[in-house]
Protein backbone atom coordinates (compact mmCIF):
# COMPACT_ATOMS: atom_id res chain seq x y z
CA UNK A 1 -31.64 -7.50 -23.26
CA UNK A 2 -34.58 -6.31 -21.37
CA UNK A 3 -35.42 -2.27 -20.50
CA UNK A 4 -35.36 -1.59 -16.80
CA UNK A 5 -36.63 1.75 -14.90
CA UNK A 6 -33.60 3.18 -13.71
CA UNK A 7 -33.96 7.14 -14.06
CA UNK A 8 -36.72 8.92 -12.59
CA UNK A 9 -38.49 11.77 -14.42
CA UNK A 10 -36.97 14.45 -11.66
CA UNK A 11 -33.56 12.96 -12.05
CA UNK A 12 -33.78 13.13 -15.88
CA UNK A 13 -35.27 16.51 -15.89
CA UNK A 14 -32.72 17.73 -12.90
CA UNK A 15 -29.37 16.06 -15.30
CA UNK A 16 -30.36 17.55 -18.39
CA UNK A 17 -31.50 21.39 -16.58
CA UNK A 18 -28.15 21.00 -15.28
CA UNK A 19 -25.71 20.32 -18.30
CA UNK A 20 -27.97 22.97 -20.49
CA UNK A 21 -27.38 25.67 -17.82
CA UNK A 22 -23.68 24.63 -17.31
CA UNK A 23 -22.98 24.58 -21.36
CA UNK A 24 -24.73 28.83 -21.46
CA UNK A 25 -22.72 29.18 -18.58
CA UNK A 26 -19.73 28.34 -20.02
CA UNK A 27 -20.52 29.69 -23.47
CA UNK A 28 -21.04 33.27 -21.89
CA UNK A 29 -18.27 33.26 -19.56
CA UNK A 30 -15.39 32.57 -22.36
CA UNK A 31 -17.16 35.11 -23.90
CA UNK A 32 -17.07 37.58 -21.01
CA UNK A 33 -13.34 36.68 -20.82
CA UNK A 34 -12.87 37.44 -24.45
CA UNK A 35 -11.78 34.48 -26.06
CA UNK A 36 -14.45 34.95 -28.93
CA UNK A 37 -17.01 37.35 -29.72
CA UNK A 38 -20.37 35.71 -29.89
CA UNK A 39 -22.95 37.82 -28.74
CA UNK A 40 -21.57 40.78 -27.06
CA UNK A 41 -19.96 41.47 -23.73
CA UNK A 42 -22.85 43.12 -22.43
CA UNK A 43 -25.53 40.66 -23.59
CA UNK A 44 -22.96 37.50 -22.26
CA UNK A 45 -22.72 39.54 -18.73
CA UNK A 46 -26.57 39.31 -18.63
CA UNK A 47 -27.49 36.26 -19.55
CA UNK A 48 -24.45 34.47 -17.65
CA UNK A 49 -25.67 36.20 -14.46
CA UNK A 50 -29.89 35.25 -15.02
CA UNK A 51 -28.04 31.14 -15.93
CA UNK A 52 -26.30 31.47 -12.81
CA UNK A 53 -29.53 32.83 -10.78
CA UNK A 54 -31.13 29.70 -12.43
CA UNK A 55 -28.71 27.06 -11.49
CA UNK A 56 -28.76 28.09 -8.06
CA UNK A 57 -32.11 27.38 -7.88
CA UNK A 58 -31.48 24.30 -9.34
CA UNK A 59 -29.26 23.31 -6.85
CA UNK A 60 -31.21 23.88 -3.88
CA UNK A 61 -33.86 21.88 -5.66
CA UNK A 62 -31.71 18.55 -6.14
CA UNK A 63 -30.30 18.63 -2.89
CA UNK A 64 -34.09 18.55 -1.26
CA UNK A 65 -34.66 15.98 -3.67
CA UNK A 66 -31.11 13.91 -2.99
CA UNK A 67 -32.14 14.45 0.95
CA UNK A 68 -35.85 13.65 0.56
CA UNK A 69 -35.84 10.54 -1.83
CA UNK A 70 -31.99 8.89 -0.69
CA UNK A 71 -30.41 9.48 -3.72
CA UNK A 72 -27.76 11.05 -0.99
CA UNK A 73 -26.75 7.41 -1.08
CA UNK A 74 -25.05 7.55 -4.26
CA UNK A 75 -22.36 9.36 -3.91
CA UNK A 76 -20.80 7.95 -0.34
CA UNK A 77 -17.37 7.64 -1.30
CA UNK A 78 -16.04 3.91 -1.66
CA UNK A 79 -12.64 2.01 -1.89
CA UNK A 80 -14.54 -1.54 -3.02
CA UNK A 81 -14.01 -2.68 -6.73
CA UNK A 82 -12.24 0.52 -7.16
CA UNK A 83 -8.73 -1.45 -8.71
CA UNK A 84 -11.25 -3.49 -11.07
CA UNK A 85 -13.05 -0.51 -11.96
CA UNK A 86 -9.61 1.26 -12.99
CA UNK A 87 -8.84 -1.61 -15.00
CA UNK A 88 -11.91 -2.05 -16.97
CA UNK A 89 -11.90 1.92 -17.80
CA UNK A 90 -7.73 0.92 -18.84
CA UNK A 91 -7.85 -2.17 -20.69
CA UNK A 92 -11.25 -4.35 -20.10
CA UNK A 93 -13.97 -1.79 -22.00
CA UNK A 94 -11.42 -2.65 -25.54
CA UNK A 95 -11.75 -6.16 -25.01
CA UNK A 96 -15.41 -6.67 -23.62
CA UNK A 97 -14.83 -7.74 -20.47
CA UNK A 98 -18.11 -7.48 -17.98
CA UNK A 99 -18.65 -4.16 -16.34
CA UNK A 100 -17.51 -4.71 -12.47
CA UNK A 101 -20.06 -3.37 -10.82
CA UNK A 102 -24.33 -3.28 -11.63
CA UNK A 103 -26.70 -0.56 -11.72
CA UNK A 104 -28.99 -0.86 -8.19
CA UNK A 105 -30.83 1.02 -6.25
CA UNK A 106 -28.77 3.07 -4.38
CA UNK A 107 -25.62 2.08 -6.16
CA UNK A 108 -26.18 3.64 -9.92
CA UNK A 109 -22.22 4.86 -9.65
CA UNK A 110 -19.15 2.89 -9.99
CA UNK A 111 -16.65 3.45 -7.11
CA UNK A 112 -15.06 6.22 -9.55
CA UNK A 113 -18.01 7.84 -10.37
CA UNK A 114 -19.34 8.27 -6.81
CA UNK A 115 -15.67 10.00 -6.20
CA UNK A 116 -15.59 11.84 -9.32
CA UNK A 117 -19.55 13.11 -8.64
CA UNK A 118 -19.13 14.13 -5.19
CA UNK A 119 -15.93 16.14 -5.95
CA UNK A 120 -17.92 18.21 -8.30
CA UNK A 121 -20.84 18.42 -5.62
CA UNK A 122 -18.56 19.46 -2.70
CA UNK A 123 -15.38 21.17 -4.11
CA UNK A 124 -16.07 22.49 -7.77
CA UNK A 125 -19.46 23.59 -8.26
CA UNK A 126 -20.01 25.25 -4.40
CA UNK A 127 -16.46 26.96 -5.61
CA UNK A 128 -17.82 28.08 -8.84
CA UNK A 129 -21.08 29.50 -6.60
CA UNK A 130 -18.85 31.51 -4.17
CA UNK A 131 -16.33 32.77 -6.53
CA UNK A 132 -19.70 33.86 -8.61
CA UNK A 133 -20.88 35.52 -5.66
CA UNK A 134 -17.91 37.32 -5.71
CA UNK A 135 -17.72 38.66 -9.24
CA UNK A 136 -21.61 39.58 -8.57
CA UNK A 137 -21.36 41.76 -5.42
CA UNK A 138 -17.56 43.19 -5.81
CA UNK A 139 -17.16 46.59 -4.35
CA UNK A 140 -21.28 46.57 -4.05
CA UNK A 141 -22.41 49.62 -2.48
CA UNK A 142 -24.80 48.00 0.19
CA UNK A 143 -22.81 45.52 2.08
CA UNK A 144 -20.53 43.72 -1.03
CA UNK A 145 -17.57 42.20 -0.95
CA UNK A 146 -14.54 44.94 0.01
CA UNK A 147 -11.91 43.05 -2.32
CA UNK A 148 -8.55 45.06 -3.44
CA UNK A 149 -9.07 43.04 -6.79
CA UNK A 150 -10.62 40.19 -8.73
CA UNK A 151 -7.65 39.11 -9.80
CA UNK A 152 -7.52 35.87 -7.90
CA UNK A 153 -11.28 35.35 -8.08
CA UNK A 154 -10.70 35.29 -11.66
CA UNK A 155 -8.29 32.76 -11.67
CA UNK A 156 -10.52 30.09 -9.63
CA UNK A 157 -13.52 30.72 -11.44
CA UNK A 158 -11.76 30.20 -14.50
CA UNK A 159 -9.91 26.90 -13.39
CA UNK A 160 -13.03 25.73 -12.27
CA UNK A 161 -14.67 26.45 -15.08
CA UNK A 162 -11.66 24.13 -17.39
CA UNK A 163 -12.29 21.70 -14.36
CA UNK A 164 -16.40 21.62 -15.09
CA UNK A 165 -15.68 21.38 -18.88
CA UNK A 166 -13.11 18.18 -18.51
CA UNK A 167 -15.78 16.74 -16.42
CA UNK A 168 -18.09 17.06 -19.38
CA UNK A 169 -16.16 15.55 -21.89
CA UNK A 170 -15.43 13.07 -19.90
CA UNK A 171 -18.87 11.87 -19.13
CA UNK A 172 -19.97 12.84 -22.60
CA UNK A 173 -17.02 10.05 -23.67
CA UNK A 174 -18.20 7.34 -21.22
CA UNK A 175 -22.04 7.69 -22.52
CA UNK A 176 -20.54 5.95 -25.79
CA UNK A 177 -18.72 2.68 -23.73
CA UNK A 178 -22.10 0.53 -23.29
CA UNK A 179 -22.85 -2.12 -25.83
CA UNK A 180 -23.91 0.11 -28.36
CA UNK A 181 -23.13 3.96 -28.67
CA UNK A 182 -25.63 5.65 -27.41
CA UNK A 183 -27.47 3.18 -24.90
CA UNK A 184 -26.56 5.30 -21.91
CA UNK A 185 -27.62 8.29 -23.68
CA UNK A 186 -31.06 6.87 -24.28
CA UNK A 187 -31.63 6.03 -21.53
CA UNK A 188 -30.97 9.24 -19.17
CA UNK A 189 -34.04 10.69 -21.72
CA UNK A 190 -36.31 8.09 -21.65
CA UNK A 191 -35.41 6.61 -17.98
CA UNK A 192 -35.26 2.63 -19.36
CA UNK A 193 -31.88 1.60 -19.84
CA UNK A 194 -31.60 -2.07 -21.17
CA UNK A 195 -29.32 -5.07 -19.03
CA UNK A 196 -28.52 -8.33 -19.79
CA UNK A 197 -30.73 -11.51 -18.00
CA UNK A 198 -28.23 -11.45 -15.09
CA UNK A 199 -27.65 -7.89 -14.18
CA UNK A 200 -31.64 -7.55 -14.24
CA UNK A 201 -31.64 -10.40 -11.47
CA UNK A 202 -29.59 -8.89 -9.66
CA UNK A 203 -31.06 -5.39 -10.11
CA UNK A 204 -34.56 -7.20 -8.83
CA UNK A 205 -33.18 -8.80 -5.79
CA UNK A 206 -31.58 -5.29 -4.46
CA UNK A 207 -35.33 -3.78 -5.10
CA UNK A 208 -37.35 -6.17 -3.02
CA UNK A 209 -34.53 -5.95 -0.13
CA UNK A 210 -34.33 -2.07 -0.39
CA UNK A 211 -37.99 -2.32 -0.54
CA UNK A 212 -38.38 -4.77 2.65
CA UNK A 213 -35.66 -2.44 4.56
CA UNK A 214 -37.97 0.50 4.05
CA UNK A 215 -40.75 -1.85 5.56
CA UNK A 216 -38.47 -2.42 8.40
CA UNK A 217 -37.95 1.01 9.43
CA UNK A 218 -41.50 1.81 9.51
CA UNK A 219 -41.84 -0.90 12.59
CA UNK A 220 -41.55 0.21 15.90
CA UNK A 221 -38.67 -0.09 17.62
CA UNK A 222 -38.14 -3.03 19.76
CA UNK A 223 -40.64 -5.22 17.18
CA UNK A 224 -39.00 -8.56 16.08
CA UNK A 225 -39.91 -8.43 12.96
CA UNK A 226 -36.49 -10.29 11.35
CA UNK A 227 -38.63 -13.59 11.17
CA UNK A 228 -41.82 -11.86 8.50
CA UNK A 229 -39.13 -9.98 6.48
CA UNK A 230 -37.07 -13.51 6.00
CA UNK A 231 -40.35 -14.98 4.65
CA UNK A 232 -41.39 -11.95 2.43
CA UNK A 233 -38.27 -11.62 1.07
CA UNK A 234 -38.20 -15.39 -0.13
CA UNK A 235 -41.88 -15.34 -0.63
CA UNK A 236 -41.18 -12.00 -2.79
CA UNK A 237 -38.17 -14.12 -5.17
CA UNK A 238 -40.14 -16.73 -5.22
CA UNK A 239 -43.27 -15.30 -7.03
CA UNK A 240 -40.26 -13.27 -9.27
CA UNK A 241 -38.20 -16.03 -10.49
CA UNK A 242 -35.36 -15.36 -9.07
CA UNK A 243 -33.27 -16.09 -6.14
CA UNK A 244 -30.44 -14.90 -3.94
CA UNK A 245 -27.23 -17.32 -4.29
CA UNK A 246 -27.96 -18.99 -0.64
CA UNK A 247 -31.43 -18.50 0.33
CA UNK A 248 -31.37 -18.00 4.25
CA UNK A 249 -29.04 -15.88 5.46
CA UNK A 250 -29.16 -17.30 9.09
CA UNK A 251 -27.90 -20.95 7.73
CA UNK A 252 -25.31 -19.23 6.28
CA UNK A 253 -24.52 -17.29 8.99
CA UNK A 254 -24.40 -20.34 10.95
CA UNK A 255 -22.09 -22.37 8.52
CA UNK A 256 -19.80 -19.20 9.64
CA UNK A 257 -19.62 -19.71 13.28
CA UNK A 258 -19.44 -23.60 12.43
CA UNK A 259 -15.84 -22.99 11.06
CA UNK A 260 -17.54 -24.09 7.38
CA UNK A 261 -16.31 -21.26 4.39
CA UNK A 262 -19.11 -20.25 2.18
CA UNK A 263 -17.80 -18.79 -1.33
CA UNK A 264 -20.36 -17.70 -4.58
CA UNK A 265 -18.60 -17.16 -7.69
CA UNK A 266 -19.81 -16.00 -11.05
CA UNK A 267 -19.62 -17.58 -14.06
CA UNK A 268 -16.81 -15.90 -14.85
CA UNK A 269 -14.74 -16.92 -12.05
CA UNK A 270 -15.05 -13.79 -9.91
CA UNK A 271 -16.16 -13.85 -6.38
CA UNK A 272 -19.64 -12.67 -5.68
CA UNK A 273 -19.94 -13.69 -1.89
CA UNK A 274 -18.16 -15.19 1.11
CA UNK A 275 -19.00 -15.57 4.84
CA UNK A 276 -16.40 -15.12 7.95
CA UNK A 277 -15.55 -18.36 8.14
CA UNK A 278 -14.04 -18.47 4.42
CA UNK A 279 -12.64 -14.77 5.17
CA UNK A 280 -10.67 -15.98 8.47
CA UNK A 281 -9.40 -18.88 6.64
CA UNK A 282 -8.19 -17.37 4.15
CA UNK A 283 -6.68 -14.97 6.53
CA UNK A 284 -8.24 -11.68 4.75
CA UNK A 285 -9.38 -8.63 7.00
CA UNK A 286 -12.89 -8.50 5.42
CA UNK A 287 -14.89 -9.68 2.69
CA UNK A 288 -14.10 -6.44 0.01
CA UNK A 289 -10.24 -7.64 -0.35
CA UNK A 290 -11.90 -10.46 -2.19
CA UNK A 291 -14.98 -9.46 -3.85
CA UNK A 292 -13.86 -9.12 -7.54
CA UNK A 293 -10.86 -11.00 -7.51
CA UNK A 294 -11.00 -14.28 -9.79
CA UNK A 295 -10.76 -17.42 -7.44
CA UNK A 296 -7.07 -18.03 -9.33
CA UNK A 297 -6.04 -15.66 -7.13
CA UNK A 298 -5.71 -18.29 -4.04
CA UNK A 299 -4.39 -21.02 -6.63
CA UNK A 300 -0.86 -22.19 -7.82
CA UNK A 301 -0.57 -22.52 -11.24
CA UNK A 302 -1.34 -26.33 -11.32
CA UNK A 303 -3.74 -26.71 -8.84
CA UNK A 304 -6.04 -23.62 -10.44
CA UNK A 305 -5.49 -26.29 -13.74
CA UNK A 306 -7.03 -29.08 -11.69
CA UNK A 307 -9.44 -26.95 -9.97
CA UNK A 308 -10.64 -25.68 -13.07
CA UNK A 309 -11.78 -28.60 -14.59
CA UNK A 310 -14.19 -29.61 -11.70
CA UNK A 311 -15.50 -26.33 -12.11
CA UNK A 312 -16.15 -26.84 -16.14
CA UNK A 313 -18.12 -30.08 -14.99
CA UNK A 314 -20.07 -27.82 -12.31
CA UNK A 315 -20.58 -25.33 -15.10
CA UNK A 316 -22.33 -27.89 -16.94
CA UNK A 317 -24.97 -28.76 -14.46
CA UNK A 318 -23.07 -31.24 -11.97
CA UNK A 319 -22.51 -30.67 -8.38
CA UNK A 320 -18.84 -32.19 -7.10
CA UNK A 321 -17.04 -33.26 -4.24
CA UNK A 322 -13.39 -31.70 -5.37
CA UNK A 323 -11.61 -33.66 -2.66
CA UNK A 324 -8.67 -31.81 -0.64
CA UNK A 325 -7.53 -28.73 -2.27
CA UNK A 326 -4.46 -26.58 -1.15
CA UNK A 327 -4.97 -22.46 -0.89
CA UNK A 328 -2.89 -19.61 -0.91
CA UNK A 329 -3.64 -17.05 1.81
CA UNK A 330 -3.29 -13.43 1.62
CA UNK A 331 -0.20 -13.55 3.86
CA UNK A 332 1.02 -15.88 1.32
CA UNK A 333 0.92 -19.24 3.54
CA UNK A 334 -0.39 -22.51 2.20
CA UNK A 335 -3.50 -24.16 4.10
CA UNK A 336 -5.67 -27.02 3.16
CA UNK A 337 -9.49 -28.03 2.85
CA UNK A 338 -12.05 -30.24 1.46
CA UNK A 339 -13.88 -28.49 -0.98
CA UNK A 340 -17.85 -28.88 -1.77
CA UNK A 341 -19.31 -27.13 -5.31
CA UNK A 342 -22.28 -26.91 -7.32
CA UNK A 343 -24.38 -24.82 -10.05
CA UNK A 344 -26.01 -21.95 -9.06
CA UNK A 345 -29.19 -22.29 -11.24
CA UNK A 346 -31.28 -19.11 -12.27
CA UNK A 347 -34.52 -19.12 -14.20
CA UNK A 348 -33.06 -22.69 -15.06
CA UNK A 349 -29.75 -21.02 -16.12
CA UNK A 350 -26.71 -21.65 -14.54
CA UNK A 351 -24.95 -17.96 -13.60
CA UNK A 352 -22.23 -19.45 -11.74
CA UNK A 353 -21.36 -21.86 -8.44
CA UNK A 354 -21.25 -21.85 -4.91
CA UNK A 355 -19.84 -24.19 -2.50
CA UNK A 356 -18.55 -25.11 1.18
CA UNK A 357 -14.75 -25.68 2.33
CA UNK A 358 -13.74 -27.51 5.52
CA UNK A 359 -10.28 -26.74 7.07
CA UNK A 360 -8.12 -29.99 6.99
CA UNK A 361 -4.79 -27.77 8.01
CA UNK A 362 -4.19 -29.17 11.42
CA UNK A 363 -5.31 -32.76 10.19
CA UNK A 364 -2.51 -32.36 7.21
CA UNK A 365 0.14 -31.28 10.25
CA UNK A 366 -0.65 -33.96 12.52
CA UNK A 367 -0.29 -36.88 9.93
CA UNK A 368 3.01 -34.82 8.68
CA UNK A 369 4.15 -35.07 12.39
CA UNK A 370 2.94 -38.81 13.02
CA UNK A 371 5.23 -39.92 9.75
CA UNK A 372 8.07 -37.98 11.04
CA UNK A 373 7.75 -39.67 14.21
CA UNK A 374 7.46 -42.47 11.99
CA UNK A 375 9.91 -42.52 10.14
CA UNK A 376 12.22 -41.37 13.59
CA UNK A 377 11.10 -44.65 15.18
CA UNK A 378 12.34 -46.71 11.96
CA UNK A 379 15.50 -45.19 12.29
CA UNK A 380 15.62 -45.75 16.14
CA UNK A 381 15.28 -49.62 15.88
CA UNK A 382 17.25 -49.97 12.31
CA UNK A 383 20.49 -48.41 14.68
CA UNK A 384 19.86 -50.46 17.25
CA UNK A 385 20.15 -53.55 15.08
């Protein structure tokens, strides 16, 4: 385990502002609703109005600082790895399976979080605000709200209220799922939270090409600049240690419009990467239908059993020609290729394999047709006889 940066000293002291001011706010209000008598009505009616003032302020803070630093970014909404991200939460976090998605720049959030976040940022808190608002200037002599009663304001601001307080225990629950207890907690005070040899790599590699797209955008438009970012970006992994799983993305991009299927798979079996070609072949719409999935997936039973064990040998350091392989495509038709793997090496550790198909479907047709015609012929002349 090694510590990495992740938390910035704003977005640690903006997170934990935030859940103090929420926790008085909800302390006071329960206790301007009666439910328990704490400090007085009168003394929870003052200081739940002064918390609210506060986290107002607060939230016109964060959102220059979400606008001004791209933190923004986080919380776009997104469909990708959201089934494998329901299952972990269900039934992979009690056995230890690997967390589907890693921590990176502009993708701290899990596909559920991101949803989860920006529905609290967009429906619950700006309805807490208004319905506050409301309480604040009802029947106010200079301009306030003209309402008949609160009776219905009462009602939201309560249920958002429950909703804000399910949200907390909640996240206060999935603080406690890394590999030890309070890891997650630890690390939203101190801002280093610690990841495993891989998902630092990976965290690395999504720095220097956040870091080189910044670059980018600071060049003029019109400047062909493509060619210097290539070579800094290599140049960059190179002087790191680490690598992306193919290193140019123009041969790979190539091997696409060549008909050739590029596919990167972890060492767990689950698909990292694929180009077009492999995408068309496989007759999938685009590349997040597969990202995720375990390469059993486009396997029969037996011929994942044979596939597997050139991929133990590749495991182990050896790179294979697998020979003609049969695949299941999404439609659920049958195709064939030739398929090409080998290690993907790391720091001299292997983190999984990558490899190359070539379509031999039309080739497996024509000899199919030439031995019907064959075997049509035979029959011909044996008749004849």
């Amino acid at each position: 385990m090694k510590k990495v940066y992740i938390y910035s000293l704003f977005n640690r002291f903006w997170h934990w502002t935030q859940a103090l001011l929420i926790f008085i706010l909800i302390i006071t209000g329960f206790e301007v609703h009666s439910t328990y008598n704490f400090m007085g009505y009168q003394t929870a009616v003052k200081l739940h109005n002064k918390t609210a003032w506060a986290f107002l302020v607060l939230i016109i803070f964060a959102i220059f600082w979400h606008l001004t630093t791209g933190e923004w970014r986080q919380y776009i909404p997104t469909t990708k790895l959201i089934k494998e991200q329901v299952r972990y939460y269900l039934t992979g976090i009690f056995k230890g399976a690997p967390h589907p998605t890693s921590k990176l720049v502009y993708n701290k959030f899990n596909p559920l979080q991101r949803m989860i976040y920006l529905g609290l940022k967009i429906l619950v808190i700006p309805v807490q605000v208004i319905s506050g608002f409301f309480y604040l200037y009802f029947n106010y002599p200079f301009g306030g709200f003209e309402l008949d009663s609160l009776q219905w304001v009462a009602y939201i601001h309560t249920i958002g209220a429950f909703g804000l307080m399910a949200f907390i225990i909640a996240h206060m629950y999935l603080t406690t799922t890394g590999h030890k207890p309070l890891v997650a907690l630890k690390a939203m005070v101190t801002g280093w939270e610690e990841m495993k040899d891989n998902e630092l790599r990976v965290r690395m590699i999504n720095d220097i090409e956040v870091a080189l797209l910044k670059t980018k955008n600071q060049f003029k438009a019109g400047d062909d600049k493509g060619q210097i970012l290539d070579e800094a970006l290599l140049a960059a992994q190179s002087n790191l240690g680490v690598k992306t799983m193919l290193k140019d993305n123009r041969f790979r991009d190539a091997l696409a419009s060549s008909g050739v299927g590029y596919f990167c798979i972890s060492k767990e079996g689950i698909y990292r990467d694929v180009n077009t070609a492999w995408i068309n072949l496989y007759k999938y719409k685009s590349k997040d239908e597969i990202i995720g999935q375990h390469y059993k997936l486009s396997r029969t039973e037996e011929d994942f059993v044979e596939l597997k064990k050139s991929v133990d040998r590749v495991l182990k350091g050896e790179t294979l020609n697998h020979g003609e392989v049969k695949r299941i495509c999404k439609d659920g038709t049958f195709g064939y290729h030739t398929l090409t793997i080998s290690p993907v090496i790391i720091n001299h550790e292997i983190t999984g394999f990558e490899g190359f198909i070539i379509d031999t479907t039309d080739k497996r047709l024509a000899e199919k047709e030439l031995l019907i015609k064959k075997i049509r012929i035979e029959e011909e002349l044996k008749s004849k006889k």
